[in-house]
Protein backbone atom coordinates (compact mmCIF):
# COMPACT_ATOMS: atom_id res chain seq x y z
CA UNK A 1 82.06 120.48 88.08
CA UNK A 2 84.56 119.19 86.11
CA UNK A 3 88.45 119.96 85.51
CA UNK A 4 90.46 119.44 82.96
CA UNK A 5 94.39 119.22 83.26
CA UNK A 6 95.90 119.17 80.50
CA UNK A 7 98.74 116.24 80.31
CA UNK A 8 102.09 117.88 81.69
CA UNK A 9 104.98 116.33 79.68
CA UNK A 10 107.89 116.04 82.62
CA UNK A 11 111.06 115.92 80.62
CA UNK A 12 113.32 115.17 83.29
CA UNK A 13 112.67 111.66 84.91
CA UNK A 14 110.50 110.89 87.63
CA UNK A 15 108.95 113.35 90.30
CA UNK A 16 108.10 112.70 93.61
CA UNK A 17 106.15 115.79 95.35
CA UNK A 18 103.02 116.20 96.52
CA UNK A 19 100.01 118.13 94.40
CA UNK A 20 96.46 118.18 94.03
CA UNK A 21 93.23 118.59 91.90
CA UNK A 22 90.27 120.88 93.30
CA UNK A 23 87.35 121.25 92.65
CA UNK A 24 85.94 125.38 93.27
CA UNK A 25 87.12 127.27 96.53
CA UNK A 26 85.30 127.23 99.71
CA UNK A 27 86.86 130.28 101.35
CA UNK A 28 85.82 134.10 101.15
CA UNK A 29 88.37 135.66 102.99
CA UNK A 30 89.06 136.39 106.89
CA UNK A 31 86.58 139.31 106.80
CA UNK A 32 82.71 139.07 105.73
CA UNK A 33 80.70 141.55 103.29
CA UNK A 34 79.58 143.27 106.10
CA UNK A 35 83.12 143.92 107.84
CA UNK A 36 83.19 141.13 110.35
CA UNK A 37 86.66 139.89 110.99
CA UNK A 38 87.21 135.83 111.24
CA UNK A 39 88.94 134.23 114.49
CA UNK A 40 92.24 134.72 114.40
CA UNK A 41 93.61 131.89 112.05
CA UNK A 42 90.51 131.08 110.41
CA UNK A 43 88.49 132.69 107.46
CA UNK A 44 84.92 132.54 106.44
CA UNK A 45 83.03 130.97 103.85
CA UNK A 46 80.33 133.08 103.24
CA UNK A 47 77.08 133.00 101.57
CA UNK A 48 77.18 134.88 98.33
CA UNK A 49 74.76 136.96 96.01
CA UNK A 50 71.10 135.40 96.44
CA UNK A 51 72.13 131.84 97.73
CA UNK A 52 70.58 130.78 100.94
CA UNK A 53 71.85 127.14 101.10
CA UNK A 54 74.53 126.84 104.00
CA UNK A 55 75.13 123.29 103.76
CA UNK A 56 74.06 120.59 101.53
CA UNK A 57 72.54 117.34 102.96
CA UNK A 58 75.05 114.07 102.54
CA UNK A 59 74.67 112.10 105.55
CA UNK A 60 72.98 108.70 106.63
CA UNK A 61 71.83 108.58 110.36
CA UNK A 62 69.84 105.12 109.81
CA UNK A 63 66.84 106.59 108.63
CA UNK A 64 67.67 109.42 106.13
CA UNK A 65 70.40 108.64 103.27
CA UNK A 66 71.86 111.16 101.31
CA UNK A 67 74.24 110.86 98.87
CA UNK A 68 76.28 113.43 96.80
CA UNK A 69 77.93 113.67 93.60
CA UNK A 70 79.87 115.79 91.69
CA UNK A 71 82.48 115.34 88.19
CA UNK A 72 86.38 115.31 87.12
CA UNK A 73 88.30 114.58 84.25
CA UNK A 74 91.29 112.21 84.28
CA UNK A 75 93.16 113.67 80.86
CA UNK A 76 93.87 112.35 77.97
CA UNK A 77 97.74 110.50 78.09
CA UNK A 78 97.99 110.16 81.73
CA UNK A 79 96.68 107.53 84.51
CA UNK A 80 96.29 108.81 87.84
CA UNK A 81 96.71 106.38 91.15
CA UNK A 82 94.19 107.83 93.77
CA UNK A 83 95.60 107.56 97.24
CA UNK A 84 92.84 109.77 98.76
CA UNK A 85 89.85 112.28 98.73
CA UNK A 86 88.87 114.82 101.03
CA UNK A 87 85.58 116.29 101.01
CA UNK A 88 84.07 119.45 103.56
CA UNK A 89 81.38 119.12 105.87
CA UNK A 90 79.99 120.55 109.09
CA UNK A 91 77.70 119.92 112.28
CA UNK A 92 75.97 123.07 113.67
CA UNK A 93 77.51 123.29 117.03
CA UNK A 94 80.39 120.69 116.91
CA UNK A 95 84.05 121.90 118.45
CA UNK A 96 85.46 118.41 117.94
CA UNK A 97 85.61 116.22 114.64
CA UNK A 98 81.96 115.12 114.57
CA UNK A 99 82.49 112.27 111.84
CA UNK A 100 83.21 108.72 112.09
CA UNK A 101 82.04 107.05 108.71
CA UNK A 102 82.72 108.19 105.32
CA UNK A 103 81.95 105.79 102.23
CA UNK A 104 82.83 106.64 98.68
CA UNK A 105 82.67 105.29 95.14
CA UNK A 106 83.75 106.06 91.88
CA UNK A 107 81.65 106.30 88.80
CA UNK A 108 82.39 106.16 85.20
CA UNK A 109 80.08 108.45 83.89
CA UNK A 110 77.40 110.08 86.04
CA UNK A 111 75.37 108.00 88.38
CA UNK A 112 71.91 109.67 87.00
CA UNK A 113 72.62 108.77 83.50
CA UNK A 114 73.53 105.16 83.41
CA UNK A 115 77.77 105.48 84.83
CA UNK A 116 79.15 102.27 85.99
CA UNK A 117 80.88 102.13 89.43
CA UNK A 118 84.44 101.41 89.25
CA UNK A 119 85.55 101.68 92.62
CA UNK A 120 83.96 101.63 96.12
CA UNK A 121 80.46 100.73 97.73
CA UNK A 122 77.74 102.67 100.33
CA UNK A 123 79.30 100.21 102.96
CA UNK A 124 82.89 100.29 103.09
CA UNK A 125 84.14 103.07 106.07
CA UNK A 126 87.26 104.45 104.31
CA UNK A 127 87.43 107.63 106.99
CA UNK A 128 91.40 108.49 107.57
CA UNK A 129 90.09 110.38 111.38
CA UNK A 130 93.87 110.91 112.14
CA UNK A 131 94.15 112.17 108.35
CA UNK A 132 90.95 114.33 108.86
CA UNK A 133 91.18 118.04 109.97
CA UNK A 134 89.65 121.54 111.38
CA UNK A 135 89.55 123.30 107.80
CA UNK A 136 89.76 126.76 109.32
CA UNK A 137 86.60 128.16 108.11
CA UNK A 138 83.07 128.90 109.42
CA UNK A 139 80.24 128.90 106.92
CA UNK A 140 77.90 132.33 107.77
CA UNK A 141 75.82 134.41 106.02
CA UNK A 142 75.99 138.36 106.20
CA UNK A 143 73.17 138.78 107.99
CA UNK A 144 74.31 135.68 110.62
CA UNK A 145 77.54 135.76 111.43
CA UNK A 146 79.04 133.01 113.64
CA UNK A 147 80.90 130.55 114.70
CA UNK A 148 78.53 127.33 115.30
CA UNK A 149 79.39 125.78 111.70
CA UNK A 150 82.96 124.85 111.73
CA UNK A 151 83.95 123.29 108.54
CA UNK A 152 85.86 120.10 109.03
CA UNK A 153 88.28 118.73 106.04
CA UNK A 154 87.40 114.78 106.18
CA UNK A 155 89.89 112.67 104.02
CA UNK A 156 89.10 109.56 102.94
CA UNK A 157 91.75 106.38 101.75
CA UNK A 158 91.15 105.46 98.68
CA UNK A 159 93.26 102.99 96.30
CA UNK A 160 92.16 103.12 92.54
CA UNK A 161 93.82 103.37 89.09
CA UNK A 162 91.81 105.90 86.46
CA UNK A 163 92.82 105.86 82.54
CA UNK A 164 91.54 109.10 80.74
CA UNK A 165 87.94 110.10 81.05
CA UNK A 166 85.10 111.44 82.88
CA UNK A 167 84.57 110.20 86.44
CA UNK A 168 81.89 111.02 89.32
CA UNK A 169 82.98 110.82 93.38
CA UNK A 170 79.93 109.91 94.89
CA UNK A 171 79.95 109.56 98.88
CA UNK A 172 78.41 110.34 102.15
CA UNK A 173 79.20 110.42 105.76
CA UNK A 174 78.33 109.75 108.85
CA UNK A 175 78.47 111.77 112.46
CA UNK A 176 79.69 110.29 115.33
CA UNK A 177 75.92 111.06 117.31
CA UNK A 178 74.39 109.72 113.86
CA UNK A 179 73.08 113.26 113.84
CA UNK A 180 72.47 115.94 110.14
CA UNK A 181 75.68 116.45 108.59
CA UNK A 182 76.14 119.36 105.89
CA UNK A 183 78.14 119.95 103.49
CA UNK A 184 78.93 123.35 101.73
CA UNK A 185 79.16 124.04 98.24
CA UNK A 186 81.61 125.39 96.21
CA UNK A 187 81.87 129.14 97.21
CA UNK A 188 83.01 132.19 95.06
CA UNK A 189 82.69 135.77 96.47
CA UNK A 190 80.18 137.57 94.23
CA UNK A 191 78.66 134.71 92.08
CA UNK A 192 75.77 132.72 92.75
CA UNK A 193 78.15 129.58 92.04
CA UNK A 194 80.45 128.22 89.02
CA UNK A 195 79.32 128.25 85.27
CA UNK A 196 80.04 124.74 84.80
CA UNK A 197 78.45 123.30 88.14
CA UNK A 198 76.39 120.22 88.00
CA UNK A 199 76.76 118.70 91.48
CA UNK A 200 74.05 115.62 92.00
CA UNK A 201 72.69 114.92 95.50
CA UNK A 202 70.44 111.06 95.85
CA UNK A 203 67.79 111.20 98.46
CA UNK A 204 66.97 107.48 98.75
CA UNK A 205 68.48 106.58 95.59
CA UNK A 206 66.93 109.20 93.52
CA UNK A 207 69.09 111.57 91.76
CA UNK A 208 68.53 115.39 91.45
CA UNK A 209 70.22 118.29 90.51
CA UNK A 210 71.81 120.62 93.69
CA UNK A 211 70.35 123.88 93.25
CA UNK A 212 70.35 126.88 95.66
CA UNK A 213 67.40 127.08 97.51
CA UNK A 214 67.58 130.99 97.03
CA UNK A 215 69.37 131.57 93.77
CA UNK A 216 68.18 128.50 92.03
CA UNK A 217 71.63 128.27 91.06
CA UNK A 218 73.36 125.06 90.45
CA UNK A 219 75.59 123.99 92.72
CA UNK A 220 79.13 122.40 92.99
CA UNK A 221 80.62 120.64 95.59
CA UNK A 222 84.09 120.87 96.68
CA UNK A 223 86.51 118.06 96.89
CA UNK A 224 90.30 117.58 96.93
CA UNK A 225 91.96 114.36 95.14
CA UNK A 226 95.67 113.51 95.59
CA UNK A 227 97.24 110.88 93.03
CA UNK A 228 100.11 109.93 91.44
CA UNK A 229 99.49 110.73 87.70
CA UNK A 230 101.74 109.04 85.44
CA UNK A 231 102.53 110.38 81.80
CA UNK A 232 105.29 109.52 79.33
CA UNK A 233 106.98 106.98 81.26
CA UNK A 234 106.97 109.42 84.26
CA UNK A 235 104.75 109.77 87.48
CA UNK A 236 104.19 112.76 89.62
CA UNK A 237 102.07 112.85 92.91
CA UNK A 238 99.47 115.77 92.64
CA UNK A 239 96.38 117.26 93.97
CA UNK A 240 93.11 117.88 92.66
CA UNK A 241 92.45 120.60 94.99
CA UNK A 242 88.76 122.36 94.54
CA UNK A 243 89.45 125.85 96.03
CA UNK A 244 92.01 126.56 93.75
CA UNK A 245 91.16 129.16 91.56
CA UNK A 246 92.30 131.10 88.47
CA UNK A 247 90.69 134.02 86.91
CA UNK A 248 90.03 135.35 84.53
CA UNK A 249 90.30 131.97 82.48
CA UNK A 250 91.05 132.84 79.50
CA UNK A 251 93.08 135.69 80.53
CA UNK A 252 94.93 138.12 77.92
CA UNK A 253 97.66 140.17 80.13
CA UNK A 254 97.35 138.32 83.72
CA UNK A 255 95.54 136.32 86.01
CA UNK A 256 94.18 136.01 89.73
CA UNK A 257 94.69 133.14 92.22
CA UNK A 258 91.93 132.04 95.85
CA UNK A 259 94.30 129.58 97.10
CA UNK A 260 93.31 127.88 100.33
CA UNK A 261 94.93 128.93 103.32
CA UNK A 262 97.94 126.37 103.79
CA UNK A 263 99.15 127.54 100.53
CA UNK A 264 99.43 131.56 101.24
CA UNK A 265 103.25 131.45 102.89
CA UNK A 266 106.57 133.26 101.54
CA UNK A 267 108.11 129.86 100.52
CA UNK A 268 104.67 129.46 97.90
CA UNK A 269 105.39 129.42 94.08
CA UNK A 270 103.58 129.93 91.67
CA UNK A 271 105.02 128.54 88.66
CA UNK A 272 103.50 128.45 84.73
CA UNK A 273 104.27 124.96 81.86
CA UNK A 274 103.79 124.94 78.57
CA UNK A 275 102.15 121.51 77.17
CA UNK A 276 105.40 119.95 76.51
CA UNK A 277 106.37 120.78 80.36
CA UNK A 278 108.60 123.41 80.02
CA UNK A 279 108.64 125.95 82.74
CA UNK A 280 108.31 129.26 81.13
CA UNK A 281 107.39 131.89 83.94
CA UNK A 282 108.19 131.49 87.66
CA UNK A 283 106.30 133.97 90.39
CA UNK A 284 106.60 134.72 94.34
CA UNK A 285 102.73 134.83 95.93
CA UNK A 286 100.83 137.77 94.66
CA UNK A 287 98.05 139.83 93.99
CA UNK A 288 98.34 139.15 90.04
CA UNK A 289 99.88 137.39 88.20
CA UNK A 290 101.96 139.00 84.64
CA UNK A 291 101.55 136.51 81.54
CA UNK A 292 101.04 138.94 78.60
CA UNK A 293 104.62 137.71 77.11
CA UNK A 294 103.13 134.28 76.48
CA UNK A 295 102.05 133.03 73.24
CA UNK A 296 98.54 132.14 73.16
CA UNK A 297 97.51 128.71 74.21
CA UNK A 298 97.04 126.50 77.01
CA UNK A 299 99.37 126.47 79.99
CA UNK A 300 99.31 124.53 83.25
CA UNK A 301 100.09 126.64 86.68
CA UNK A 302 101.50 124.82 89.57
CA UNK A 303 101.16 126.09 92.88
CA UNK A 304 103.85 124.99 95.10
CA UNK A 305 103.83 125.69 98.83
CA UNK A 306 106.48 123.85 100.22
CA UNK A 307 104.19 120.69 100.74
CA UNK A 308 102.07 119.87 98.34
CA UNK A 309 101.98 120.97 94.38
CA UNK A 310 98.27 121.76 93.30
CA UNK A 311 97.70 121.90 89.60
CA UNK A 312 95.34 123.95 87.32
CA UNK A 313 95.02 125.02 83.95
CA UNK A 314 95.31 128.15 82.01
CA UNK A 315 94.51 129.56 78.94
CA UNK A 316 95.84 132.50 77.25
CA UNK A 317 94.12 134.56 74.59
């Protein structure tokens, strides 16, 4: 599912703090449909509408080898320096980090439709395990609420330089018993998945469209990229987070945010640019967010919660 930021001009010199590109949200909130409150400090991601599809195969155990895919944009005017990725995946019944291989490459163009790999391999274990974490959410369904599929955030080290264009992460993973490893897709309470999803999963080297095995919905996969983006002379380390979400998009009088958890503190701001990088509206955390002064166009918001800045775009009608 691809996202793309618009270039942010940075007038003042260079920029040195931490922000990210996403791609879809993951979490559903810390109570399910049915009224079922999470563990205290987690949340749940939760199956929505019609889909039936906890977890999405992308594991080799020696025998099977899955693969998945999914698309971003690296805009036009900037570079971005890729110092890692973190994907989502689970193991029914694991209480410790079940993964100890993660391999990862980088397409130009999508692998099903003759891309070229610029960066990476099926053999090289780039796992960061002391990077990796307990993501603080339990995929469930309504009707199956529990806590035997802890979602674990898995980062990955990755070292790569992308000019402007289209670009596929393509990876898979590895558990620690070399048993099935899932991984969940992009979640949004009350849809059956994103508009623009087009997530790829191989099976052997054959690549087909992730649908929802109840919905038939396509499917997107969630992801987080952090890179040093450099435009007009200037660089600025950001995140590509996936479960950062605005809506509506296009919006006429104001706007939404699902940030992940480690975002929602008093210290978060939520601040709006205009393309040449100007800062023209600055908020607290909130339910909503106000832009109906703004002149139509397109706007990047920053979310900034003290340790990491994760960017997104916005247009205005």
């Amino acid at each position: 599912m691809k996202r793309n930021l618009f270039s942010l001009m940075v007038l003042c010199g260079s920029l040195m703090s931490a922000q990210s590109y996403s791609n879809g949200n993951l979490s559903t909130g810390a109570t399910t449909s049915t009224s079922v409150a999470a563990p205290a400090g987690y949340t749940w991601s939760e199956l929505q509408a019609e889909n039936s599809t906890y977890g999405v195969s992308g594991f080799t155990d020696g025998t099977n080898d899955f693969r998945l895919a999914d698309d971003f944009m690296v805009p036009a005017g900037e570079s971005w320096a890729i110092s890692s990725v973190e994907i989502f995946a689970y193991q029914t019944g694991s209480t410790t980090f079940p993964i100890n291989q993660m391999n990862l490459k980088i397409w130009s163009g999508s692998p099903n439709a003759g891309g070229t790999v610029v960066f990476g391999d099926t053999t090289t274990n780039i796992i960061n395990v002391a990077g990796s974490t307990d993501s603080k959410m339990y995929r469930v369904a309504a009707s199956a609420v529990g806590t035997t599929r802890r979602i674990w955030q898995i980062k990955g080290n990755v070292t790569k330089t992308l000019n402007p264009g289209t670009y596929w992460l393509d990876y898979q993973v590895r558990a620690t018993n070399s048993g099935s490893v899932f991984l969940p897709p992009v979640t949004i309470v009350g849809s059956n998945g994103p508009a623009s999803a087009n997530a790829l999963q191989a099976n052997a080297g054959v690549w087909a469209e992730i649908v929802d095995g109840g919905s038939f919905a396509p499917q997107a996969m969630p992801f987080i990229i952090t890179y040093v983006a450099t435009a007009l002379g200037t660089t600025e380390t950001r995140q590509l987070d996936s479960r950062v979400l605005v809506y509506p998009n296009p919006t006429m009088d104001s706007f939404k945010l699902t940030l992940p958890s480690e975002s929602k503190n008093t210290n978060t701001e939520i601040s709006i640019f205009d393309v040449t990088g100007k800062k023209v509206k600055s908020f607290k955390l909130a339910e909503s967010y106000n832009v109906s002064d703004l002149q139509k166009g397109v706007y990047i918001i920053k979310v900034n919660d003290g340790k990491n800045i994760k960017a997104t775009k916005l247009i205005k009608n």
